[in-house]
Protein backbone atom coordinates (compact mmCIF):
# COMPACT_ATOMS: atom_id res chain seq x y z
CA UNK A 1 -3.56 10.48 -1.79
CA UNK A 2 -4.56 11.51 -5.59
CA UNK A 3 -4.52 15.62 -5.64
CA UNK A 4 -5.33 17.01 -9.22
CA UNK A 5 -3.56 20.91 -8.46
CA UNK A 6 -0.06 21.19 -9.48
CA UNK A 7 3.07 20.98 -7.41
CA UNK A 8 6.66 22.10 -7.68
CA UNK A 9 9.13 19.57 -7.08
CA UNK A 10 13.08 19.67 -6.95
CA UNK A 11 13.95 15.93 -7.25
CA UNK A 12 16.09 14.77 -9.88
CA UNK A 13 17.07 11.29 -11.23
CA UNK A 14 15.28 8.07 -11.61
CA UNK A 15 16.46 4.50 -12.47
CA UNK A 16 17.97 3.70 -14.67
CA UNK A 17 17.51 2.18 -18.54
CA UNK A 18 18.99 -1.74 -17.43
CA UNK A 19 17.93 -3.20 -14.75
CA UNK A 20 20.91 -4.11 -11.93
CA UNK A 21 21.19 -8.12 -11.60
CA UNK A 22 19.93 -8.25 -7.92
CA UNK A 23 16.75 -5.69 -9.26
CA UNK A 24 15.96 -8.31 -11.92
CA UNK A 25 16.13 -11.42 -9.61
CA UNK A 26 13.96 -9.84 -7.07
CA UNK A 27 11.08 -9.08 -10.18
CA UNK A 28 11.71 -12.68 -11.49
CA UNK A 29 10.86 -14.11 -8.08
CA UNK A 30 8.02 -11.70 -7.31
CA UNK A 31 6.57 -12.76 -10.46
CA UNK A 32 6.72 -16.63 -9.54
CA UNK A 33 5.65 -15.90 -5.91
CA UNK A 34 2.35 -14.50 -7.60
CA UNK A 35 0.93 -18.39 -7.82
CA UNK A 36 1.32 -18.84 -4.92
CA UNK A 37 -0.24 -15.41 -3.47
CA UNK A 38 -4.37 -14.57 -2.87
CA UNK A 39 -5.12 -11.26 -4.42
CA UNK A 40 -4.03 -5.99 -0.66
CA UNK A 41 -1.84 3.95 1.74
CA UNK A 42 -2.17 4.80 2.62
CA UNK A 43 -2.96 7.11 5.57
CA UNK A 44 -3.48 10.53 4.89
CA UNK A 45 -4.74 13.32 7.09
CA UNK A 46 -8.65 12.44 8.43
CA UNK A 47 -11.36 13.57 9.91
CA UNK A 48 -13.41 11.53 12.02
CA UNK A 49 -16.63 9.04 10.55
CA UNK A 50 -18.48 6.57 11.51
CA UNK A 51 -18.30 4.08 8.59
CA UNK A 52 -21.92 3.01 7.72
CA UNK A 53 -23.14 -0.69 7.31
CA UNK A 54 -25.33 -1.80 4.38
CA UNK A 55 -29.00 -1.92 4.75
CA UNK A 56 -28.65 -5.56 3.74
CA UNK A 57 -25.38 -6.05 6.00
CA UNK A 58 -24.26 -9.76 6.73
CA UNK A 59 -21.42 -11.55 7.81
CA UNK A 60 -20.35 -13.56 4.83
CA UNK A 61 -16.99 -14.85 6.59
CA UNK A 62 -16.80 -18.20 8.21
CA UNK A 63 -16.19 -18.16 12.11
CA UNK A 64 -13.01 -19.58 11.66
CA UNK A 65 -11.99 -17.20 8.92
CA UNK A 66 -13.42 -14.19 11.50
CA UNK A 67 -11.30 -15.57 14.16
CA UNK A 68 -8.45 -15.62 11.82
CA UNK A 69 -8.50 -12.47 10.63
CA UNK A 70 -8.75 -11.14 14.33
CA UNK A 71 -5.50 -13.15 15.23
CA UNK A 72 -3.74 -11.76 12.34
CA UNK A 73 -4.41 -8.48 13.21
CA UNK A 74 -3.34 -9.05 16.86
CA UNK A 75 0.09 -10.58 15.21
CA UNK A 76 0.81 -7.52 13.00
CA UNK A 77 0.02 -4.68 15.50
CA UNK A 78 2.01 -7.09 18.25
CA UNK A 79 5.24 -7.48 15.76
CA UNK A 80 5.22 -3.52 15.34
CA UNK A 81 6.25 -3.15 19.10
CA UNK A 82 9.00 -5.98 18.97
CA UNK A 83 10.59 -5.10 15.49
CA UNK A 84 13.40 -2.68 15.18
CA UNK A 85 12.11 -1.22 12.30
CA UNK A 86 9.12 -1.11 13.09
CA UNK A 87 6.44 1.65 11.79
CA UNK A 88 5.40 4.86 13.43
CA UNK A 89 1.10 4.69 14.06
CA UNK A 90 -0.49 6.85 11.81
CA UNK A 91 -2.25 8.74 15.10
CA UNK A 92 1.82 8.75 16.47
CA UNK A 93 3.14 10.51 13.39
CA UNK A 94 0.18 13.08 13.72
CA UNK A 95 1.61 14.14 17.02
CA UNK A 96 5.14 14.54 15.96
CA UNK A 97 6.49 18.23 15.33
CA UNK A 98 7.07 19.04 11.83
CA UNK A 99 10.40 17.09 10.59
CA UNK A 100 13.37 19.36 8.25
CA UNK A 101 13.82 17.83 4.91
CA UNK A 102 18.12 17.99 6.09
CA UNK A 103 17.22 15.71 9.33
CA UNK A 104 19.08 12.73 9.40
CA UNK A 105 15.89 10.83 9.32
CA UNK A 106 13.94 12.62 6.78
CA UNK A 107 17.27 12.32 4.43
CA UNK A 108 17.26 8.20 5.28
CA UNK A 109 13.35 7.69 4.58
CA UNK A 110 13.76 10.07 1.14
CA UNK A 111 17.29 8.14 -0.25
CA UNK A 112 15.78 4.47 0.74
CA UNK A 113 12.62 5.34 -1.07
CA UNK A 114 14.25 6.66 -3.92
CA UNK A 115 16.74 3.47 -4.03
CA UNK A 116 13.39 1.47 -3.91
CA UNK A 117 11.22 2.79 -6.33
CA UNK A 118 12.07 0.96 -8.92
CA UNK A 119 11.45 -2.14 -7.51
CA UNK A 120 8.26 -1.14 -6.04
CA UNK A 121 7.70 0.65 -9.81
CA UNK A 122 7.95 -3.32 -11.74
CA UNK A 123 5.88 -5.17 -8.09
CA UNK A 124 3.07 -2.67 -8.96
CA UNK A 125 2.88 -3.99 -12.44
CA UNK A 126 3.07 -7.75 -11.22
CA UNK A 127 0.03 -6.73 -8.56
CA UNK A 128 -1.89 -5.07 -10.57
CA UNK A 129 -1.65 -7.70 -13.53
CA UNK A 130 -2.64 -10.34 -10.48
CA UNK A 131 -5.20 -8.58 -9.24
CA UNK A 132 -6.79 -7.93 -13.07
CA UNK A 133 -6.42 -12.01 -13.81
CA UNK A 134 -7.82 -12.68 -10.36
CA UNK A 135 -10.81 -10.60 -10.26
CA UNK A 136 -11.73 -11.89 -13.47
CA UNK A 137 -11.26 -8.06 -15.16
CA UNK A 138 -8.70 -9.18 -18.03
CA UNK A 139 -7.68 -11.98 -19.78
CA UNK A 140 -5.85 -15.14 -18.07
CA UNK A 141 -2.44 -13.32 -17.26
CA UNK A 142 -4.25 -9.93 -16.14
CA UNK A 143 -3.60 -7.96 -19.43
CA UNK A 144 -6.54 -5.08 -20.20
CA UNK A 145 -5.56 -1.85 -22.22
CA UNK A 146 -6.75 -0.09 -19.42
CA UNK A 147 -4.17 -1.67 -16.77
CA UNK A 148 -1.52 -1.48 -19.72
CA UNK A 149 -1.76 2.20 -19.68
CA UNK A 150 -2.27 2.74 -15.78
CA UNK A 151 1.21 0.53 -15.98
CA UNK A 152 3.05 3.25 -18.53
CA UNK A 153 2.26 5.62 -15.71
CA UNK A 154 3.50 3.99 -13.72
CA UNK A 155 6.69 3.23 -15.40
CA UNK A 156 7.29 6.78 -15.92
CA UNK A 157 7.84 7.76 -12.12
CA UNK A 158 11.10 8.89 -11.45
CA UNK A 159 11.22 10.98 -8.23
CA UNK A 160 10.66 11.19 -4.54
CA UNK A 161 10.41 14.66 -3.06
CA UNK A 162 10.40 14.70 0.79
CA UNK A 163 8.22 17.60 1.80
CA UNK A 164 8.38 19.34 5.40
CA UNK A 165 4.76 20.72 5.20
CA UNK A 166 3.38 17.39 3.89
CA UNK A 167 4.15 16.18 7.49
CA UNK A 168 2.76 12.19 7.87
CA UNK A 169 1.29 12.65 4.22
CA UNK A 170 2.37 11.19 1.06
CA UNK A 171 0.68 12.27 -2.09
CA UNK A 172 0.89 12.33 -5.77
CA UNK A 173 -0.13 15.33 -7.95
CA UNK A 174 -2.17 14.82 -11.62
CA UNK A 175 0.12 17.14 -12.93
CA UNK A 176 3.58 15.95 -12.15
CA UNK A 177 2.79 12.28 -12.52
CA UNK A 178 6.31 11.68 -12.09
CA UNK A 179 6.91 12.72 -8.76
CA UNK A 180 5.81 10.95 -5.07
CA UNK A 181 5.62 13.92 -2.68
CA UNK A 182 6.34 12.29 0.87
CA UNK A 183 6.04 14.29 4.39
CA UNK A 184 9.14 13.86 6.27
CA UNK A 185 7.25 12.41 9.11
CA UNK A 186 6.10 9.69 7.17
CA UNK A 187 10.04 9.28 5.49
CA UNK A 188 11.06 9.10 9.33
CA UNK A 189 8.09 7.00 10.38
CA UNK A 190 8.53 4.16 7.92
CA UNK A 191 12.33 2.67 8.90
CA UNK A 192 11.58 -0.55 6.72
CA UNK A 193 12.01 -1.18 3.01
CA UNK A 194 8.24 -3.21 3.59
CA UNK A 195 7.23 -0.34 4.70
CA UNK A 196 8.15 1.90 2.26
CA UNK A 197 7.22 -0.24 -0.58
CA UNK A 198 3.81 -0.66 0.40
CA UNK A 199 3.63 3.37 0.68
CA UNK A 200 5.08 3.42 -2.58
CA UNK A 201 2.75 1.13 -4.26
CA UNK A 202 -0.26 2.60 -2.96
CA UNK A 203 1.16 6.21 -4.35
CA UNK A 204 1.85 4.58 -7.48
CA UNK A 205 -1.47 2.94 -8.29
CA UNK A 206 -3.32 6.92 -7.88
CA UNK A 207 -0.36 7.77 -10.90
CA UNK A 208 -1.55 4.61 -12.75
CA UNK A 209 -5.34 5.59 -12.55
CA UNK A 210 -4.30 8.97 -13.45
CA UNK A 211 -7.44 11.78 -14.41
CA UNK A 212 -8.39 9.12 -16.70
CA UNK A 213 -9.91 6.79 -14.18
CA UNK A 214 -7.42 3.97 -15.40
CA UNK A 215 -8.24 1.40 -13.19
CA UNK A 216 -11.78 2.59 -11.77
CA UNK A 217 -13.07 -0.54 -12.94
CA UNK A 218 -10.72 -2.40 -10.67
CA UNK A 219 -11.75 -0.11 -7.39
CA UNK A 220 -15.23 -0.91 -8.02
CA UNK A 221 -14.50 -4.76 -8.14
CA UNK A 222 -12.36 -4.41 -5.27
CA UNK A 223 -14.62 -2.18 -3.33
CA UNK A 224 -17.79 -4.61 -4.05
CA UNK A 225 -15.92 -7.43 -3.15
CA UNK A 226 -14.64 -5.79 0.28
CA UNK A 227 -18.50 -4.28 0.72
CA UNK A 228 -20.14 -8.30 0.38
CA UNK A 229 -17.31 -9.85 2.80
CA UNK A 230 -17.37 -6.83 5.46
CA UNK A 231 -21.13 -5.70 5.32
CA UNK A 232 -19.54 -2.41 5.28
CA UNK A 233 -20.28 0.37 2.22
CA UNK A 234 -16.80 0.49 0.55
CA UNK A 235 -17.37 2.30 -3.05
CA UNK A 236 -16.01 5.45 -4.18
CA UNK A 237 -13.01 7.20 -3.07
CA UNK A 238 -12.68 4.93 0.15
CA UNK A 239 -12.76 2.14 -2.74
CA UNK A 240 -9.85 3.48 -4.38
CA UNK A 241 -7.85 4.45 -0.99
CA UNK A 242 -8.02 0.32 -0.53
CA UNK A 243 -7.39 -0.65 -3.64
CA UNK A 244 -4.35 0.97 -3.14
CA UNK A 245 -3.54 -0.49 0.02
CA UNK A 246 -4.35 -3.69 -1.29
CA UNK A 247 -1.61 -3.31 -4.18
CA UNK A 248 0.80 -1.83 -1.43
CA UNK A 249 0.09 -5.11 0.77
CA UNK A 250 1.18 -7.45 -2.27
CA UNK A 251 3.61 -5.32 -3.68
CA UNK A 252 5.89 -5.88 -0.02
CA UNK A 253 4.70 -9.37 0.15
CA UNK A 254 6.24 -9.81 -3.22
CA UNK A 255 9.25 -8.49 -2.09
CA UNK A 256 9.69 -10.20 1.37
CA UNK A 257 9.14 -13.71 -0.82
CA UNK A 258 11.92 -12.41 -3.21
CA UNK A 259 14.65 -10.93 -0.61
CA UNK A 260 14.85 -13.79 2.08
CA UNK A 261 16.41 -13.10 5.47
CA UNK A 262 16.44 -14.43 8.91
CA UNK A 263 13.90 -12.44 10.01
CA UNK A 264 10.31 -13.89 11.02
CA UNK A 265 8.19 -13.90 8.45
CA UNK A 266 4.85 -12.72 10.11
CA UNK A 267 7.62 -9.28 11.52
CA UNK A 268 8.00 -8.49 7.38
CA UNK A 269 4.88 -9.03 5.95
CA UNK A 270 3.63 -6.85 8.72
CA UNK A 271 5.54 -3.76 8.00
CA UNK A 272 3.57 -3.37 5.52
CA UNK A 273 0.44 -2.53 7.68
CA UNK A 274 1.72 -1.55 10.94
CA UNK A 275 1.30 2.14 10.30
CA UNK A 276 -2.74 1.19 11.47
CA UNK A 277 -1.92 -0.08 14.64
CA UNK A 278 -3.74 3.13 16.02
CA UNK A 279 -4.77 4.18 19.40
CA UNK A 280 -7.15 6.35 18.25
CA UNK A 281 -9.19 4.61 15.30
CA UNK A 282 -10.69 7.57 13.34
CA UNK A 283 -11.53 7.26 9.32
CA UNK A 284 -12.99 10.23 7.04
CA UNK A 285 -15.39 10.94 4.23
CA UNK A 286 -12.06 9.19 1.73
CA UNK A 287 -10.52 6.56 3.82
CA UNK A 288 -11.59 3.65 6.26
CA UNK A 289 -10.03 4.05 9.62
CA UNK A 290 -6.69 2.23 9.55
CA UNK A 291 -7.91 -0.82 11.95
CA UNK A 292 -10.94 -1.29 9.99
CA UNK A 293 -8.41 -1.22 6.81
CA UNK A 294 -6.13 -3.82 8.30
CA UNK A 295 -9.66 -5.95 8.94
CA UNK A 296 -10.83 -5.43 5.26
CA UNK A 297 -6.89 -6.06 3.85
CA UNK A 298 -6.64 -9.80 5.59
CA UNK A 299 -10.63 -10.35 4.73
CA UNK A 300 -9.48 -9.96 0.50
CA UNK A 301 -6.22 -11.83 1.79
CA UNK A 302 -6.89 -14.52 3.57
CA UNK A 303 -3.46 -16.10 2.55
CA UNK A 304 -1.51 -13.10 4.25
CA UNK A 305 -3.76 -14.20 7.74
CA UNK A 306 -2.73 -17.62 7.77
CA UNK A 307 0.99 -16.74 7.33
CA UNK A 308 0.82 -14.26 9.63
CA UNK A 309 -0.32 -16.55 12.30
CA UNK A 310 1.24 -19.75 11.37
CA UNK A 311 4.54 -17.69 10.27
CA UNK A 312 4.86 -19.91 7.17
């Protein structure tokens, strides 16, 4: 969430100047796993809306490629309840009494974001550079002065600030640009390094756009692409709200392919979406509501679908 009034923070620190060998290894990899990769948060409060359909709505999508998008849904949401770190719902956290920044939990979320936003800092910049290239919106690698400065924006993050009364929020504010406010809900709610990357990501891009509108060119591709394949009116803010997701959704896909563990695939790739495994499915005038957002997420990814079902 992009707020433009300004905020006091009391984080200090940031990465820092040379990168730490394993850092470097897991950007190098990221950046080859990008070939391989289809060009995907994050939840904030909402109020409820019925999302309207185009007067010209159609389903574009194959029956096969509805049919997988509905089985890779089912995986994610069905991972959440068998993974150990598995996310909080967004409707869960909600419900939760307010969290002190000195809880054990809060303090875990806040340190393993900070430790991790660097890397999710250089996975934004791969993303974003993928998503440019792929969309057609830059030259052949993704480069655009526009996305070059949303990027030294980006680069110039250097805090996390946990946040009692920001609850299951995280936002950034237009005039700290270098600061990620997170609710200690959310901290608590998001056990995984996925997890918190994707929340990370999505925070980040909002710094990259910045009150310049940075990368407004990319939320309107992004949100007419989403608009043709769902039928659904995606433009404006709720654009830029997926846009985000969708970097957050690479940016921890990019990391699971460059940090390889035992763990089933399909369980770490969904982390980064599990949050919207709601019970009750409710967007607002800025958002989609999070189960239509996983829907539109595997519908510009059909790649993340397939290896969420297949698990390869």
């Amino acid at each position: 969430m992009k707020q433009s009034e300004p905020r006091l923070v009391g984080v200090a620190g940031g990465p820092s100047r040379h990168l730490p060998l394993r850092l470097t290894a897991v950007i190098l990899l990221a950046v080859a796993f990008v070939a391989l990769a289809d060009a995907g948060t994050f939840a904030q409060r909402r109020k409820p809306r019925t999302v309207p359909q185009t007067s010209h709505s159609r389903d574009v999508l194959s029956a096969e490629a509805r049919e997988m998008i509905g089985l890779a849904s089912a995986v994610i949401c069905k991972e959440r309840l068998a993974d150990p770190k598995g996310s909080v719902p967004i409707d869960d956290m909600q419900a939760r009494p307010s969290l002190p920044v000195t809880s054990p939990e809060a303090v875990a979320g806040a340190e393993r974001a900070q430790r991790l936003l660097p890397i999710a800092k250089n996975l934004v910049e791969v993303s974003l550079r993928r998503l440019t290239s792929d969309y057609k919106l830059g030259n052949r690698r993704g480069h655009s002065p526009r996305v070059q400065r949303a990027i030294a924006r980006v680069r110039a993050v250097k805090n996390i600030h946990p946040d009692m009364d920001s609850r299951d929020n995280a936002s950034v504010f237009l005039k700290n640009p270098h600061t990620i406010v997170f609710g200690t809900i959310f901290l608590a709610g998001l056990p995984s390094d996925e997890g918190i990357i994707s929340v990370l990501a999505h925070e980040l891009v909002h710094i990259g756009d910045g009150g310049e509108d940075n990368l407004s060119f990319l939320f309107l591709s992004v949100g007419n692409r989403a608009s043709r394949l769902t039928g659904l009116k995606i433009h404006g803010q709720p654009a830029e709200e997926l846009t985000c997701d969708l970097v957050g959704t690479l940016a921890a896909r990019f990391y699971v392919s460059a940090t390889p563990s035992y763990e089933p695939l399909p369980r770490r790739i969904s982390r980064s979406l599990a949050h919207n495994c709601v019970e009750q499915d409710e967007g607002d005038d800025d958002h989609l509501s999070p189960k239509i957002t996983i829907r539109a997420l595997l519908t510009l990814n059909p790649t993340l679908s397939r290896e969420l079902v297949y698990g390869r």
